[in-house]
N, C-alpha and C. Protein backbone atom coordinates (compact mmCIF):
# COMPACT_ATOMS: atom_id res chain seq x y z
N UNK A 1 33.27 -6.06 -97.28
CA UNK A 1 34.44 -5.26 -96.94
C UNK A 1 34.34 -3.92 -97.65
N UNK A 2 34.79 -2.63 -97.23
CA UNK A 2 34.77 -1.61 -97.48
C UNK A 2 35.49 -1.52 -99.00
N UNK A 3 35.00 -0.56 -99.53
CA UNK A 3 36.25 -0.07 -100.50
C UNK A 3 37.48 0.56 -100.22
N UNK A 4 38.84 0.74 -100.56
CA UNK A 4 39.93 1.08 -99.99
C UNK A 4 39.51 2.55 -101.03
N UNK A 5 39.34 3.75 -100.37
CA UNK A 5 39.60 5.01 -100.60
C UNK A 5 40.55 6.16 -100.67
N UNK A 6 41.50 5.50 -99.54
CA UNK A 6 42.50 6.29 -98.88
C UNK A 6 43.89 5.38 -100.04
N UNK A 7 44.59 6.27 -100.36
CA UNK A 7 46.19 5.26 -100.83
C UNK A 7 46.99 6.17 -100.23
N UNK A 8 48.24 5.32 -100.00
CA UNK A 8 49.29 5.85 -99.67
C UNK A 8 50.65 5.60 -100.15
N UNK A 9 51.46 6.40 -100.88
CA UNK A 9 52.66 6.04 -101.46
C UNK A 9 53.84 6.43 -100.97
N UNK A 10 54.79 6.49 -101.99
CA UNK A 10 56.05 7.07 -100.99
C UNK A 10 57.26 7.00 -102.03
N UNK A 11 58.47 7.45 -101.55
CA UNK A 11 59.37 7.23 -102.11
C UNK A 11 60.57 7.06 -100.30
N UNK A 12 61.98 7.44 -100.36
CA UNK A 12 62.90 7.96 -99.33
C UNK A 12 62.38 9.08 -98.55
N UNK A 13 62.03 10.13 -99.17
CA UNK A 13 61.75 11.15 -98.51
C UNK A 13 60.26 11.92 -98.19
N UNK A 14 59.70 10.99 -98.66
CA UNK A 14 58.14 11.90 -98.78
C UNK A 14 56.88 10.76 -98.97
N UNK A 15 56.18 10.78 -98.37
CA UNK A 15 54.64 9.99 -98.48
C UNK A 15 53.67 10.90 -99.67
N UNK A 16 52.88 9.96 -100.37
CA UNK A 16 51.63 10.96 -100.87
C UNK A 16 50.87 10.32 -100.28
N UNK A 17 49.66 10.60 -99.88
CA UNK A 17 47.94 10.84 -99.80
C UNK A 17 47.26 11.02 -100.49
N UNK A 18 46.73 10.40 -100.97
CA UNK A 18 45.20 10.81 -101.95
C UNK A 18 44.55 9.48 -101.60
N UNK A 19 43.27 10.26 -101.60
CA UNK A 19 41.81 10.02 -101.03
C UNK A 19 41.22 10.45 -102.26
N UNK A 20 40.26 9.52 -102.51
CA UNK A 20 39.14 9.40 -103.86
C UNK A 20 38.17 10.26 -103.29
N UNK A 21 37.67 10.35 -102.16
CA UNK A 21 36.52 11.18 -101.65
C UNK A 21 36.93 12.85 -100.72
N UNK A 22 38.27 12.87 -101.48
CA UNK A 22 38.42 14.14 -101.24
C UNK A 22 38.70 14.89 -101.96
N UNK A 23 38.59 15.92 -102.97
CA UNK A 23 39.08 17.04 -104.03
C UNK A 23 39.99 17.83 -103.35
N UNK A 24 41.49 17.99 -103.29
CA UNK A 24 42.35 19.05 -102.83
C UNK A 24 41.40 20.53 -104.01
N UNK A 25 41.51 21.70 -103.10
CA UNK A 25 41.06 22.58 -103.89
C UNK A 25 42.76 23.38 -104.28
N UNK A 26 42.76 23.97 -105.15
CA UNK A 26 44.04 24.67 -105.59
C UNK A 26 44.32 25.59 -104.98
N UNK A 27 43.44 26.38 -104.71
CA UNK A 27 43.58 27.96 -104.00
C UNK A 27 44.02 27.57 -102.19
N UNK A 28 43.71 26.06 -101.63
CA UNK A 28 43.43 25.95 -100.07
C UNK A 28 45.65 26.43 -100.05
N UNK A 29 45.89 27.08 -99.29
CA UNK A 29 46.79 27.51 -98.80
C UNK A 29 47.70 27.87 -97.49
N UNK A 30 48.85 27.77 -96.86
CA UNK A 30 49.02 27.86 -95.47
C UNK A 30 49.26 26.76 -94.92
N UNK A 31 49.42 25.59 -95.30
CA UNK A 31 48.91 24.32 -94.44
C UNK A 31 50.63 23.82 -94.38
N UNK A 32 51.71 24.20 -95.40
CA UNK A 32 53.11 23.81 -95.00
C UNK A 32 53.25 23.81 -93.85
N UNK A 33 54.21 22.44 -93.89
CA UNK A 33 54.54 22.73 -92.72
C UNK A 33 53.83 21.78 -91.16
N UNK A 34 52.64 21.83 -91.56
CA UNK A 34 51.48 21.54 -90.59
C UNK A 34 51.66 19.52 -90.14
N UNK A 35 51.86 19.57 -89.12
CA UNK A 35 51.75 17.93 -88.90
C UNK A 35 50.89 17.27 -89.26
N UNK A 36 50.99 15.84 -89.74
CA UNK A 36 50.12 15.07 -90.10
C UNK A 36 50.47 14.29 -89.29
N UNK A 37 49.09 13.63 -88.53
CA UNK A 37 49.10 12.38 -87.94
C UNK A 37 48.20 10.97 -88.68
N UNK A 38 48.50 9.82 -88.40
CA UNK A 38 47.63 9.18 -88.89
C UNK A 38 47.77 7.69 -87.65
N UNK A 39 46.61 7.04 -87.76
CA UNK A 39 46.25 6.30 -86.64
C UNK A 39 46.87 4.65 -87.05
N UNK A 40 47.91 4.09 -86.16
CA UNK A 40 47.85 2.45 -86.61
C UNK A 40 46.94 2.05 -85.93
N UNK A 41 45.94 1.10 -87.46
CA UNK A 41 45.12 0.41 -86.99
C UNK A 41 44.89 -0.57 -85.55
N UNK A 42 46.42 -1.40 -85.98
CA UNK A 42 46.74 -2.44 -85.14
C UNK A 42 46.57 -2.12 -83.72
N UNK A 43 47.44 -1.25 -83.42
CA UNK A 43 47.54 -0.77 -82.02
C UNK A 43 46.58 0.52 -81.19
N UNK A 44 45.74 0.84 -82.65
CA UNK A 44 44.74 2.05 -82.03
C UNK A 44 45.38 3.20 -81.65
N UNK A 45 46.72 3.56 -81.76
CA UNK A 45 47.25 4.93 -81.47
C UNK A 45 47.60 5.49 -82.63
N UNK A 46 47.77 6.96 -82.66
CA UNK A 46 48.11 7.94 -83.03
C UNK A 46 49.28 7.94 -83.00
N UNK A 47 50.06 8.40 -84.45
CA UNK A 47 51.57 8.53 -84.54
C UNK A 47 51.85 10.15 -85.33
N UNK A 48 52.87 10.63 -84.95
CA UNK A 48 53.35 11.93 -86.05
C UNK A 48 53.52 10.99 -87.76
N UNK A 49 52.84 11.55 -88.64
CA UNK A 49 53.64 10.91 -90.01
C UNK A 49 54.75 11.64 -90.79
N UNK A 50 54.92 13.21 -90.38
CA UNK A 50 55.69 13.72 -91.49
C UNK A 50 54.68 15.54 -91.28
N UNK A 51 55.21 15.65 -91.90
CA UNK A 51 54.89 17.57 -92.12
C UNK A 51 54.56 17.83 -93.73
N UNK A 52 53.01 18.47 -93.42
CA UNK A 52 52.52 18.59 -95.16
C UNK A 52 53.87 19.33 -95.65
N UNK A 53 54.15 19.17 -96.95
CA UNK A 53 55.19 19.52 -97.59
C UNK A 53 54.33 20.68 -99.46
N UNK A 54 53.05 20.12 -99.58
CA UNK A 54 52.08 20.73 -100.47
C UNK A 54 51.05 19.32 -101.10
N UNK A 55 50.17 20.20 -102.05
CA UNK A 55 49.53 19.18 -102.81
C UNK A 55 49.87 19.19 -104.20
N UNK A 56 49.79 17.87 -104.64
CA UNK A 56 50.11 17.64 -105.79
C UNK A 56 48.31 17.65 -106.84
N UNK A 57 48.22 18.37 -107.47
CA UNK A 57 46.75 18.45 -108.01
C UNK A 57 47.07 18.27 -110.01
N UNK A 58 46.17 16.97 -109.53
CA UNK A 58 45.75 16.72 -111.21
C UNK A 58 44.67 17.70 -111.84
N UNK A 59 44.70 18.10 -112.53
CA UNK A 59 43.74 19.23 -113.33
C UNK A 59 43.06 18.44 -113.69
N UNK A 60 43.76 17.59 -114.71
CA UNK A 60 42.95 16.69 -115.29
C UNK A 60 41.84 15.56 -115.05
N UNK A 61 42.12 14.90 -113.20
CA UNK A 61 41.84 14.32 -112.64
C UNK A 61 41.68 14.16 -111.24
N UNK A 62 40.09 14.86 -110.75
CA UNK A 62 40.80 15.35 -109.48
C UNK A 62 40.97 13.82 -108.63
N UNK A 63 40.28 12.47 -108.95
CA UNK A 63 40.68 11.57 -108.06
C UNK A 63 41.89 11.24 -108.27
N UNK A 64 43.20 11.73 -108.55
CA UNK A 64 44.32 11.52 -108.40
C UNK A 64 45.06 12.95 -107.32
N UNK A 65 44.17 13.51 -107.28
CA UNK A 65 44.89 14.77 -106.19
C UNK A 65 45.84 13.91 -104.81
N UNK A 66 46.72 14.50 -104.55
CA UNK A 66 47.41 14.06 -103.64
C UNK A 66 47.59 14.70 -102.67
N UNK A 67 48.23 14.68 -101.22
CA UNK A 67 48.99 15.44 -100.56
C UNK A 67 50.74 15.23 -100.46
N UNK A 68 51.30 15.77 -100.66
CA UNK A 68 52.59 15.65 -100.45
C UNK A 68 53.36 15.88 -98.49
N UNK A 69 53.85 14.77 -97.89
CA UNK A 69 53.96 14.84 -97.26
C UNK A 69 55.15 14.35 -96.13
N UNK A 70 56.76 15.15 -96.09
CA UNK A 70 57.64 14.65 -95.82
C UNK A 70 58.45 13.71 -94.26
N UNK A 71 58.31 12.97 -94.41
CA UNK A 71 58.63 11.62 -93.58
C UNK A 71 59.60 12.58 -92.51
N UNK A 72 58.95 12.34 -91.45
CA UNK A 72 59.33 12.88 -90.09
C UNK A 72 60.58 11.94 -89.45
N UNK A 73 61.06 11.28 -89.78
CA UNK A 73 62.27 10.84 -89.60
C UNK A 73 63.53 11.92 -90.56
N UNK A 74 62.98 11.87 -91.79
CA UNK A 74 63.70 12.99 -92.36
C UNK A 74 63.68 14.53 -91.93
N UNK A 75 63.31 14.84 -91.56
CA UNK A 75 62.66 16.13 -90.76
C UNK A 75 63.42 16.16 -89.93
N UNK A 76 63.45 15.03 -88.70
CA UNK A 76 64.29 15.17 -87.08
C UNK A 76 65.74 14.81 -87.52
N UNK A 77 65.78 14.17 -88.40
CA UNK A 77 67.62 13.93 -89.03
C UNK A 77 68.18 15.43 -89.54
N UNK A 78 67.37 16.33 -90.35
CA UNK A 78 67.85 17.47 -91.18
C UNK A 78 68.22 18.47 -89.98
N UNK A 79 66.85 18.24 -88.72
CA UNK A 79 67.08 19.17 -87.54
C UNK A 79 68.29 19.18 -86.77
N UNK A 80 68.39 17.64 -86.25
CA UNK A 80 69.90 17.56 -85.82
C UNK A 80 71.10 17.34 -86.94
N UNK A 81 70.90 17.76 -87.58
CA UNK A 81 72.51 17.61 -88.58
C UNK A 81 72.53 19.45 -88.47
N UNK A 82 71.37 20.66 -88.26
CA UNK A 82 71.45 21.63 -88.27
C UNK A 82 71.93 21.93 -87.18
N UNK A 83 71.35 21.50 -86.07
CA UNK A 83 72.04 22.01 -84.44
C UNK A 83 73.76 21.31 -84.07
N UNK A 84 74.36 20.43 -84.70
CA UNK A 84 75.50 20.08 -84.74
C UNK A 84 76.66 21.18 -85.09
């Protein structure tokens, strides 16, 4: 069986991402905002997950770099409580 590389956490409002085989660089910039999709295994499709929100970067450690990334249910709730 593979090694698990990819983690994924969370709290109410926000997912992280971090990947062991990826280094967020500090300077990469622009990406707010930007959809994230990610694939269920189970069913083989593609879902919206949320909108990068930034990265969270360990100095100290880059296999703890994260992406920060806010839960698209929260997103379409904030939208319609705005158009109301």
């Amino acid at each position: 069986m593979p090694k698990k590389t990819t983690e994924i956490t969370g709290d109410s409002i926000y997912y992280y991402v971090s990947c062991k085989k990826i280094t967020i660089d500090s300077g990469e910039r622009g990406y707010s905002g930007s959809p994230v999709f990610i694939k269920d295994l189970k069913s083989n499709r593609w879902r919206i997950m949320g909108l990068v929100n930034g990265a969270l970067i360990d100095a100290a450690n880059t296999k703890n770099d994260a992406i920060g990334i806010q839960k698209i249910e929260y997103v379409i709730a904030d939208i319609y409580k705005k158009s109301k």
